[in-house]
N, C-alpha and C. Protein backbone atom coordinates (compact mmCIF):
# COMPACT_ATOMS: atom_id res chain seq x y z
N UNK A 1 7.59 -5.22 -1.32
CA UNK A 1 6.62 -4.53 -2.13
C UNK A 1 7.28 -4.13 -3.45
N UNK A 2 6.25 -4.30 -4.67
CA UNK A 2 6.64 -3.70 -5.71
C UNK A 2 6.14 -2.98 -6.34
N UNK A 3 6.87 -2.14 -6.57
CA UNK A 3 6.12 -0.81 -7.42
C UNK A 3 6.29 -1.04 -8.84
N UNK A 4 4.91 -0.63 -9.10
CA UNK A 4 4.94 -1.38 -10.88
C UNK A 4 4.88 0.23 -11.15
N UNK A 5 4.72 0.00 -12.65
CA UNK A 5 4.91 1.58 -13.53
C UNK A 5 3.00 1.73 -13.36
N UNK A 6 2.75 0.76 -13.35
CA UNK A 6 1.18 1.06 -13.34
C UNK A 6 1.32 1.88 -12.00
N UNK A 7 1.29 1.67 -10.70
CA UNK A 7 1.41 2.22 -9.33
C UNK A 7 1.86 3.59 -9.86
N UNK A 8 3.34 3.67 -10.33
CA UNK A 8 3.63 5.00 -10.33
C UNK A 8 2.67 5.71 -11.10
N UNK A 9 2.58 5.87 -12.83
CA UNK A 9 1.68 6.51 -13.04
C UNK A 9 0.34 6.61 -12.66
N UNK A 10 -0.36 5.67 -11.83
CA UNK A 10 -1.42 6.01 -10.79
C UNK A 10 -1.10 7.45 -10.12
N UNK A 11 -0.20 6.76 -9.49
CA UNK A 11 0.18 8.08 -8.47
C UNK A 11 0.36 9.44 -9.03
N UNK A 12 1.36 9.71 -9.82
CA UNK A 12 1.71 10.87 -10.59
C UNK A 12 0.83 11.80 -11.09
N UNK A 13 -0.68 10.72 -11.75
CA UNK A 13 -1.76 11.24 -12.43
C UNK A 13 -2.41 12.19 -11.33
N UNK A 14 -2.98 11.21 -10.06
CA UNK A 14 -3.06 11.78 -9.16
C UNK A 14 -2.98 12.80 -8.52
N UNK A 15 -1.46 12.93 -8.72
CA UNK A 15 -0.80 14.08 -8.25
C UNK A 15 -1.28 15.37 -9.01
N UNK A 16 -1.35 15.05 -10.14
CA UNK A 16 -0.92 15.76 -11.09
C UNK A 16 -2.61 16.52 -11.33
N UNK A 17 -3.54 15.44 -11.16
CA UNK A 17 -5.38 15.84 -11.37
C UNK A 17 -5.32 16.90 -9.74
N UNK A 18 -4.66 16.62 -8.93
CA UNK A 18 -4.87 16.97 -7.52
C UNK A 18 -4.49 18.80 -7.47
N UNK A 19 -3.15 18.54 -7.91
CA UNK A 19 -2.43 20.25 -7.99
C UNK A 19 -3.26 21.05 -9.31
N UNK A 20 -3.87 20.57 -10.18
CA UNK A 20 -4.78 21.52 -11.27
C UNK A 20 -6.30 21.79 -10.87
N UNK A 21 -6.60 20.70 -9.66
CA UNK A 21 -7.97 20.82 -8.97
C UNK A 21 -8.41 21.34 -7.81
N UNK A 22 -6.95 21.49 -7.10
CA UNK A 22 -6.90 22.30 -5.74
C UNK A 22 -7.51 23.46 -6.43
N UNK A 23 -8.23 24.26 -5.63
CA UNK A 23 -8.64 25.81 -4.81
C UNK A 23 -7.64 26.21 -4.40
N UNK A 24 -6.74 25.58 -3.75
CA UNK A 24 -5.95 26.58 -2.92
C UNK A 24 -6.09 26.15 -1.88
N UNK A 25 -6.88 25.60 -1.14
CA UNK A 25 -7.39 25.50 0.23
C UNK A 25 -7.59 23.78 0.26
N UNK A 26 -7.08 23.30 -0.06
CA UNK A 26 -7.11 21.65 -0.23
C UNK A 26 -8.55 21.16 -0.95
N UNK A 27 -9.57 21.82 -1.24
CA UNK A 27 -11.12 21.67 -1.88
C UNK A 27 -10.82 21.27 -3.14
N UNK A 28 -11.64 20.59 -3.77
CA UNK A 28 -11.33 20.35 -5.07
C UNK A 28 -12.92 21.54 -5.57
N UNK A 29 -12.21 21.71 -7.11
CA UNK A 29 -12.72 22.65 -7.56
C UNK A 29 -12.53 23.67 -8.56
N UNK A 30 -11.23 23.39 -9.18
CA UNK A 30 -10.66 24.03 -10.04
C UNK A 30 -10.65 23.59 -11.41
N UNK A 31 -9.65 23.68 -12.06
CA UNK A 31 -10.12 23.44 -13.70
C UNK A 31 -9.99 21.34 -13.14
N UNK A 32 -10.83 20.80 -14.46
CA UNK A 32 -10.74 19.46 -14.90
C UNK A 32 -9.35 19.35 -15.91
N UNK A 33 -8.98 18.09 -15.61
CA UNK A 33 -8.03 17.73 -16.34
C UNK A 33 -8.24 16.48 -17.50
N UNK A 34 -7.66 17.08 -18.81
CA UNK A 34 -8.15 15.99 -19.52
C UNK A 34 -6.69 15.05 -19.97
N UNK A 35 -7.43 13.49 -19.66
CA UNK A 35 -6.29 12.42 -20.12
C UNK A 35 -5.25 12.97 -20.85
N UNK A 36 -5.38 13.23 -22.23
CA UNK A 36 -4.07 13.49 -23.12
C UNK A 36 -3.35 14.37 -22.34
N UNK A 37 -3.99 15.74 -21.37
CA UNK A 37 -2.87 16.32 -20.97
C UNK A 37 -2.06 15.71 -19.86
N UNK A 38 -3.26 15.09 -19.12
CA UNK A 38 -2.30 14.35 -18.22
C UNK A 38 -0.65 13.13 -18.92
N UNK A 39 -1.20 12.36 -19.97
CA UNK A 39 -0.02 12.07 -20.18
C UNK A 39 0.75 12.54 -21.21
N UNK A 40 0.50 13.37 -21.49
CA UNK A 40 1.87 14.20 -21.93
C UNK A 40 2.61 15.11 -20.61
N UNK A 41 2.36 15.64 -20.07
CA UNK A 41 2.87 16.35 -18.57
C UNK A 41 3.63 15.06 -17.98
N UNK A 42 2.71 14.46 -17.35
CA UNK A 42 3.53 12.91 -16.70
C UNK A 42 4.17 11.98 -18.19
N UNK A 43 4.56 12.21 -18.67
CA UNK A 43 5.03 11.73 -19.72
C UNK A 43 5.17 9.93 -19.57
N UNK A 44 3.36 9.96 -19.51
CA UNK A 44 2.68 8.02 -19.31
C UNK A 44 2.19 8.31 -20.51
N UNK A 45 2.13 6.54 -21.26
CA UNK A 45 1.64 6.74 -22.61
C UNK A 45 0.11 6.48 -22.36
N UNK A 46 -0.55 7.31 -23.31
CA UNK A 46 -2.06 7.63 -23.12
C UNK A 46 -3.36 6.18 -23.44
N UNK A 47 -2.69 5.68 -23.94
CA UNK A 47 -3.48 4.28 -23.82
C UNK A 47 -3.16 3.27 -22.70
N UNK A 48 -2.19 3.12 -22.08
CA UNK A 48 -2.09 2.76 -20.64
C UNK A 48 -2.95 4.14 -19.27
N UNK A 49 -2.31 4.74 -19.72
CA UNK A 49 -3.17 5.83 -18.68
C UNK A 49 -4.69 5.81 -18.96
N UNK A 50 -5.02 5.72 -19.97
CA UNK A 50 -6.87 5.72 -20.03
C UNK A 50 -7.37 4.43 -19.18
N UNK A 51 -6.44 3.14 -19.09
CA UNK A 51 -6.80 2.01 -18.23
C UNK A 51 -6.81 2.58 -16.82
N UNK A 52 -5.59 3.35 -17.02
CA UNK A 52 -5.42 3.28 -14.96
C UNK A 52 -6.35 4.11 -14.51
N UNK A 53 -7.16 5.58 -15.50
CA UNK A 53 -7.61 6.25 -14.79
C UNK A 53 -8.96 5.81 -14.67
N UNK A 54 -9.76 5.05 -15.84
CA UNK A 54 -10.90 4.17 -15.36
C UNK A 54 -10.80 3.38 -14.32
N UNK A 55 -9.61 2.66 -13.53
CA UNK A 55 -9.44 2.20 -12.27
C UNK A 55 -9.91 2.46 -10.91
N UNK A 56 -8.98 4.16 -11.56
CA UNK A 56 -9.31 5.43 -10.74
C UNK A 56 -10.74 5.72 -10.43
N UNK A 57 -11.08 5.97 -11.48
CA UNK A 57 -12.36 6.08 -11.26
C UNK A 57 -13.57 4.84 -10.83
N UNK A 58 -13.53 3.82 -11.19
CA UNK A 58 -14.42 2.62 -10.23
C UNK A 58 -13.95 2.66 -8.73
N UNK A 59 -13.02 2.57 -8.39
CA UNK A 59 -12.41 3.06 -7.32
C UNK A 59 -13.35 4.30 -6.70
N UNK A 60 -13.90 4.90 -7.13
CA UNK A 60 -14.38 6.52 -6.24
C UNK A 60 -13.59 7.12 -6.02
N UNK A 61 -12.11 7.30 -6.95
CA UNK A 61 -11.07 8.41 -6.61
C UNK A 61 -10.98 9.60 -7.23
N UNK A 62 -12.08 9.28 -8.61
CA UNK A 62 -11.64 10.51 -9.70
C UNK A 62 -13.47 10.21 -10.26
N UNK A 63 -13.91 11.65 -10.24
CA UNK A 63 -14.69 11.91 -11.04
C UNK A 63 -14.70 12.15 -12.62
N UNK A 64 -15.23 11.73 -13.65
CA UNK A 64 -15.03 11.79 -15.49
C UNK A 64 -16.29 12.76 -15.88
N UNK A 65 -15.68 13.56 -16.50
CA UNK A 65 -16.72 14.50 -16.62
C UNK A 65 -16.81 14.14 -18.70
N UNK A 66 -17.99 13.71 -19.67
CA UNK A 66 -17.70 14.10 -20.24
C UNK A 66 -17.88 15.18 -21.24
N UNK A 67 -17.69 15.49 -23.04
CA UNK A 67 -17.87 16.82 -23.87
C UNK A 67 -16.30 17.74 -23.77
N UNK A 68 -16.20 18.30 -24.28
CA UNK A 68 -15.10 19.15 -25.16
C UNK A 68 -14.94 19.73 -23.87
N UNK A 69 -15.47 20.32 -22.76
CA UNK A 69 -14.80 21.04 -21.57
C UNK A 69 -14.88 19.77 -20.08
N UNK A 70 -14.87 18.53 -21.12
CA UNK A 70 -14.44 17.34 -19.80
C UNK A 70 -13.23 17.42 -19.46
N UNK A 71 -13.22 16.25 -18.22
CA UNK A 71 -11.78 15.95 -17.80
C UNK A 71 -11.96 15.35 -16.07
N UNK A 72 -11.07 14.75 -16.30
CA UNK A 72 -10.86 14.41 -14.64
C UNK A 72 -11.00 15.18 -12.94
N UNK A 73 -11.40 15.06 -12.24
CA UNK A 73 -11.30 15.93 -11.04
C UNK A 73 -11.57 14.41 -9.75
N UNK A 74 -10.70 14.91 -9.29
CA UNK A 74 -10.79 14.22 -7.42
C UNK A 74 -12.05 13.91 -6.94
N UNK A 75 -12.71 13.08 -6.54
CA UNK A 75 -13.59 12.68 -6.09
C UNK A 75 -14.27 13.24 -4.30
N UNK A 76 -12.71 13.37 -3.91
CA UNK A 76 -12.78 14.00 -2.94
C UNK A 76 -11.27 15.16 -2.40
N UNK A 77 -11.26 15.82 -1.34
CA UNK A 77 -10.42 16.09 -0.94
C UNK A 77 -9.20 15.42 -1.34
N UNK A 78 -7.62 16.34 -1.45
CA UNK A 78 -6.44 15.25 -1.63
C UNK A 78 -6.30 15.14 0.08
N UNK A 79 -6.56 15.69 0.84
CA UNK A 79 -6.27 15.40 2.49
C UNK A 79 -6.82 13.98 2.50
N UNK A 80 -7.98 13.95 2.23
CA UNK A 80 -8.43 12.34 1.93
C UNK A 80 -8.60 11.47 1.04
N UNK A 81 -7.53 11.39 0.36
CA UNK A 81 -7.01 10.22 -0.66
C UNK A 81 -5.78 10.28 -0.50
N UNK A 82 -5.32 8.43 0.25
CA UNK A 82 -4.14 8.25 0.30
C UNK A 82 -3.36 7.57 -0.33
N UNK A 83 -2.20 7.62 -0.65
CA UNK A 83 -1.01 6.54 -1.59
C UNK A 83 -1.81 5.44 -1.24
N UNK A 84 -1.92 4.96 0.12
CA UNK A 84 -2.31 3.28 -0.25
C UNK A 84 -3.75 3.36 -0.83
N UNK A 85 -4.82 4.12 -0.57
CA UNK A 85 -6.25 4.11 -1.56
C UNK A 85 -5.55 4.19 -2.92
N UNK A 86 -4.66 4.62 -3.75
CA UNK A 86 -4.08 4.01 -5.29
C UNK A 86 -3.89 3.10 -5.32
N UNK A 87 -2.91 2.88 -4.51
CA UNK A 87 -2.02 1.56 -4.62
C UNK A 87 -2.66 0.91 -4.90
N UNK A 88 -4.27 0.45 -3.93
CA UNK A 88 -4.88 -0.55 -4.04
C UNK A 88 -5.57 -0.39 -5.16
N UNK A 89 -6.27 0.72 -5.41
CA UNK A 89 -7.06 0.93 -6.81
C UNK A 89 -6.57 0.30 -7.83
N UNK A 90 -5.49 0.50 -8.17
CA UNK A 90 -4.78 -0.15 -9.31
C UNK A 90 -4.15 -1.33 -9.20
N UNK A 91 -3.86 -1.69 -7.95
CA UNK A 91 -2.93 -2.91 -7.79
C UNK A 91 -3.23 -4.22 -7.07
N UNK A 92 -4.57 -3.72 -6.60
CA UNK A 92 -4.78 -4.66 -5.13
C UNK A 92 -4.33 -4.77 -3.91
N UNK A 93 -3.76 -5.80 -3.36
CA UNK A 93 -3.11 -5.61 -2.04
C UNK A 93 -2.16 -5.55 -2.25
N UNK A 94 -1.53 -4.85 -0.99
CA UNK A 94 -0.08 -3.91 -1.17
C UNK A 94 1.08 -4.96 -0.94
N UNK A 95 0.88 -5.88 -0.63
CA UNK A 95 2.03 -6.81 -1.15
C UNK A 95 1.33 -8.10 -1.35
N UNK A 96 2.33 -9.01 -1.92
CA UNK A 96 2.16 -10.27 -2.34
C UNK A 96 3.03 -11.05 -2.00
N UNK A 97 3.24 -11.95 -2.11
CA UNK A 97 3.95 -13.59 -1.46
C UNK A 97 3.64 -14.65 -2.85
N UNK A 98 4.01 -15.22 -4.34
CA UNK A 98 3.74 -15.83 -5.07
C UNK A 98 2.18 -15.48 -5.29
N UNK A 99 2.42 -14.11 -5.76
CA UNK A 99 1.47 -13.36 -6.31
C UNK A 99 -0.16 -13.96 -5.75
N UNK A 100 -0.16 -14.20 -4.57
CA UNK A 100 -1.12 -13.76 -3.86
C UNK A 100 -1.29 -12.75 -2.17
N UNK A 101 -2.19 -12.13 -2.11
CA UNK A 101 -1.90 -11.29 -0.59
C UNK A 101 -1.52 -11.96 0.43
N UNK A 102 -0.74 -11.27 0.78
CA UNK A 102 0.34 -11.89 2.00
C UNK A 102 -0.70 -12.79 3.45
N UNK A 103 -2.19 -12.27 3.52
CA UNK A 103 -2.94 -12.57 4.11
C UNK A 103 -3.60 -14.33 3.62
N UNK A 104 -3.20 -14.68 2.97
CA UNK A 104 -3.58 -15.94 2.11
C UNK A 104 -2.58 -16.76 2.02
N UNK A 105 -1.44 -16.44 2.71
CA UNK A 105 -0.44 -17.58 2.36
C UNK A 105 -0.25 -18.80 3.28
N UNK A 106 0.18 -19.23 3.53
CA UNK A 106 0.18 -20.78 4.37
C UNK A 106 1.22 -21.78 4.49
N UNK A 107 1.77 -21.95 5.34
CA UNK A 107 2.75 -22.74 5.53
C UNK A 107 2.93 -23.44 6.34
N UNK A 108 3.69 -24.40 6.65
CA UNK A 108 4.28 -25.78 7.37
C UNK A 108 4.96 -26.14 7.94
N UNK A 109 5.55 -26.68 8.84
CA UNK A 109 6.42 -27.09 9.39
C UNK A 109 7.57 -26.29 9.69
N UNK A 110 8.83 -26.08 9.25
CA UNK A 110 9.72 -24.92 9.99
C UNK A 110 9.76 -23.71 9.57
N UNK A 111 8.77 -23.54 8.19
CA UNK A 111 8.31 -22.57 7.15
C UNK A 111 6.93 -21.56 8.10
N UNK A 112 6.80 -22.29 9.11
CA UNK A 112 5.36 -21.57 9.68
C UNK A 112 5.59 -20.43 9.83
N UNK A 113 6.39 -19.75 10.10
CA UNK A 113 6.44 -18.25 10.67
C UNK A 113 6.74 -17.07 9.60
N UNK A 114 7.17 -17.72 8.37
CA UNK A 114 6.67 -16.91 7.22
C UNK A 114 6.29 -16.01 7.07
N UNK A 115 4.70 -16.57 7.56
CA UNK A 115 3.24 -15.73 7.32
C UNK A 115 3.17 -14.87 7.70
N UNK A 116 3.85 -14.31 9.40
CA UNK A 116 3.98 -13.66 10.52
C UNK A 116 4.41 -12.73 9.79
N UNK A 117 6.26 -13.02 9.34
CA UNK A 117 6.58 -11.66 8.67
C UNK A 117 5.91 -11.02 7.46
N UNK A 118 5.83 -11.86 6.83
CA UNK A 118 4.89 -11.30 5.30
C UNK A 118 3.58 -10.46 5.95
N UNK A 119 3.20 -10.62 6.94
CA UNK A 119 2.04 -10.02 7.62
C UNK A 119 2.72 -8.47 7.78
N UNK A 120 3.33 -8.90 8.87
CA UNK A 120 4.33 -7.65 9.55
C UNK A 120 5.09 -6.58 8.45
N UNK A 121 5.70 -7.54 7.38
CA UNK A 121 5.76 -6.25 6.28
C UNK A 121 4.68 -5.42 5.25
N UNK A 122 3.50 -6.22 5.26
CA UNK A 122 2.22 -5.97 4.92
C UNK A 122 1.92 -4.80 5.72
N UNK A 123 1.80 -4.87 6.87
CA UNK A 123 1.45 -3.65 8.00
C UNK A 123 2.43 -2.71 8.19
N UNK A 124 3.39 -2.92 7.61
CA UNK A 124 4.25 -1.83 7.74
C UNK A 124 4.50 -0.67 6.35
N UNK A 125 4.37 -1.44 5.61
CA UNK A 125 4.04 -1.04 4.42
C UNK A 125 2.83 0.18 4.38
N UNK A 126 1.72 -0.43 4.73
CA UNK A 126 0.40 0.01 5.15
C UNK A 126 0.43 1.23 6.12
N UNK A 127 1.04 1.28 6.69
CA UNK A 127 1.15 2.33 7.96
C UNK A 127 2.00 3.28 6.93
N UNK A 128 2.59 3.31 5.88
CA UNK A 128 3.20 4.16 5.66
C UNK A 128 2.94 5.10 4.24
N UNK A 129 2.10 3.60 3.47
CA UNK A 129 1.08 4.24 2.46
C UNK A 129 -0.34 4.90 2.93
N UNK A 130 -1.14 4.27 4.18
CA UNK A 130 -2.45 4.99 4.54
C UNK A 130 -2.04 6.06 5.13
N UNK A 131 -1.05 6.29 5.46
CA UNK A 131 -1.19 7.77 6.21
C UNK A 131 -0.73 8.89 5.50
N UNK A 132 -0.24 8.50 4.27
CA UNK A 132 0.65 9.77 3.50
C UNK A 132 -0.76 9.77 2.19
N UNK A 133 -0.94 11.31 2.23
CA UNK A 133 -1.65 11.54 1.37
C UNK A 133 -1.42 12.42 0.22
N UNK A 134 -2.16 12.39 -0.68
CA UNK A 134 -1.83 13.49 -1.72
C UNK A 134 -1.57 14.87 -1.05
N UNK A 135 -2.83 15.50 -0.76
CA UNK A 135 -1.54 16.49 -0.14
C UNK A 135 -1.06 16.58 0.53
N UNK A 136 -0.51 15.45 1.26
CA UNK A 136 1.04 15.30 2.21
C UNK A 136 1.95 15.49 1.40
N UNK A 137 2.01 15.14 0.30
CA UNK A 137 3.19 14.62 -1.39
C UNK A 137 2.77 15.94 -1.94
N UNK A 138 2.17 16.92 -1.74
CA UNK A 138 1.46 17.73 -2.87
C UNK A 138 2.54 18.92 -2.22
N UNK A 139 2.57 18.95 -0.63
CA UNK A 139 3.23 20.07 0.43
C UNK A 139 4.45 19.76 0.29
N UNK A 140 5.02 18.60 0.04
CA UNK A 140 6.31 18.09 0.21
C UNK A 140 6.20 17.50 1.69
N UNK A 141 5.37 17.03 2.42
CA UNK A 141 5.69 16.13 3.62
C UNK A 141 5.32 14.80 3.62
N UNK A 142 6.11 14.34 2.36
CA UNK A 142 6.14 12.85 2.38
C UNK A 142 6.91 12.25 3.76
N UNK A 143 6.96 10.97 4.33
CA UNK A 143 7.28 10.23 5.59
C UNK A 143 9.03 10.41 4.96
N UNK A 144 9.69 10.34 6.47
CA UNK A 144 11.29 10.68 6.10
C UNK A 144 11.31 8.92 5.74
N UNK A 145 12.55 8.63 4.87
CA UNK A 145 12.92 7.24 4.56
C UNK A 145 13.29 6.76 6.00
């Protein structure tokens, strides 16, 4: 798997719309966050970040509010939005094999079993991005390495 800078600042923004939108109580509900502040804080440049967060948002991850007291807010709970719901938002499938999903690849003769692992690291991958959520990362209980 690779983590592009797009992925990270996905994530970061995330993070970052998530801890200014918490209540307190994991609810979203608090102030909106607007783009420029987000990348100046995450220090992403603001014309790449306006792409990722429209991502965000077709996705159903981030609501756009707009007018002079707009800004970003969570679509839903951070309990329910996980690293891999970004990942994919912005990236597609969580890994690739000659830049297509590991689920599409195909092979031959002593090459057959390939697929198997590229599968198997696909799912492992997966098990470790769907279950960690923003506020898993928000509490500090990201998965131990």
């Amino acid at each position: 798997m690779y983590i592009s800078a797009r992925a990270d600042y996905a994530l970061r923004a995330m993070l970052a719309v998530a801890d200014a939108g918490s209540t307190g109580d994991g609810v979203p509900g608090g102030e909106l966050v607007k783009a420029a502040s987000l990348a100046e804080r995450q220090d992403i440049p603001l014309s790449f970040l306006q792409g990722i967060l429209l991502d965000l948002r077709r996705a159903g991850l981030l609501h756009s509010h707009r007018g002079t007291e707009g800004g970003y807010a969570l679509s839903r709970p951070p309990a329910e939005i996980s690293v891999g719901d970004v990942l994919r938002a912005v990236g597609g499938a969580l890994t690739s094999v000659r830049g297509m999903p590991a689920d599409r690849t195909g092979y031959h003769g002593v090459a057959t079993g390939l697929r198997d692992v590229w599968l198997a690291v696909d799912g492992a991958i997966a098990l470790v991005v769907d279950r960690t959520t923003l506020a898993d990362l928000l509490a500090d209980r990201a998965p131990a390495p």
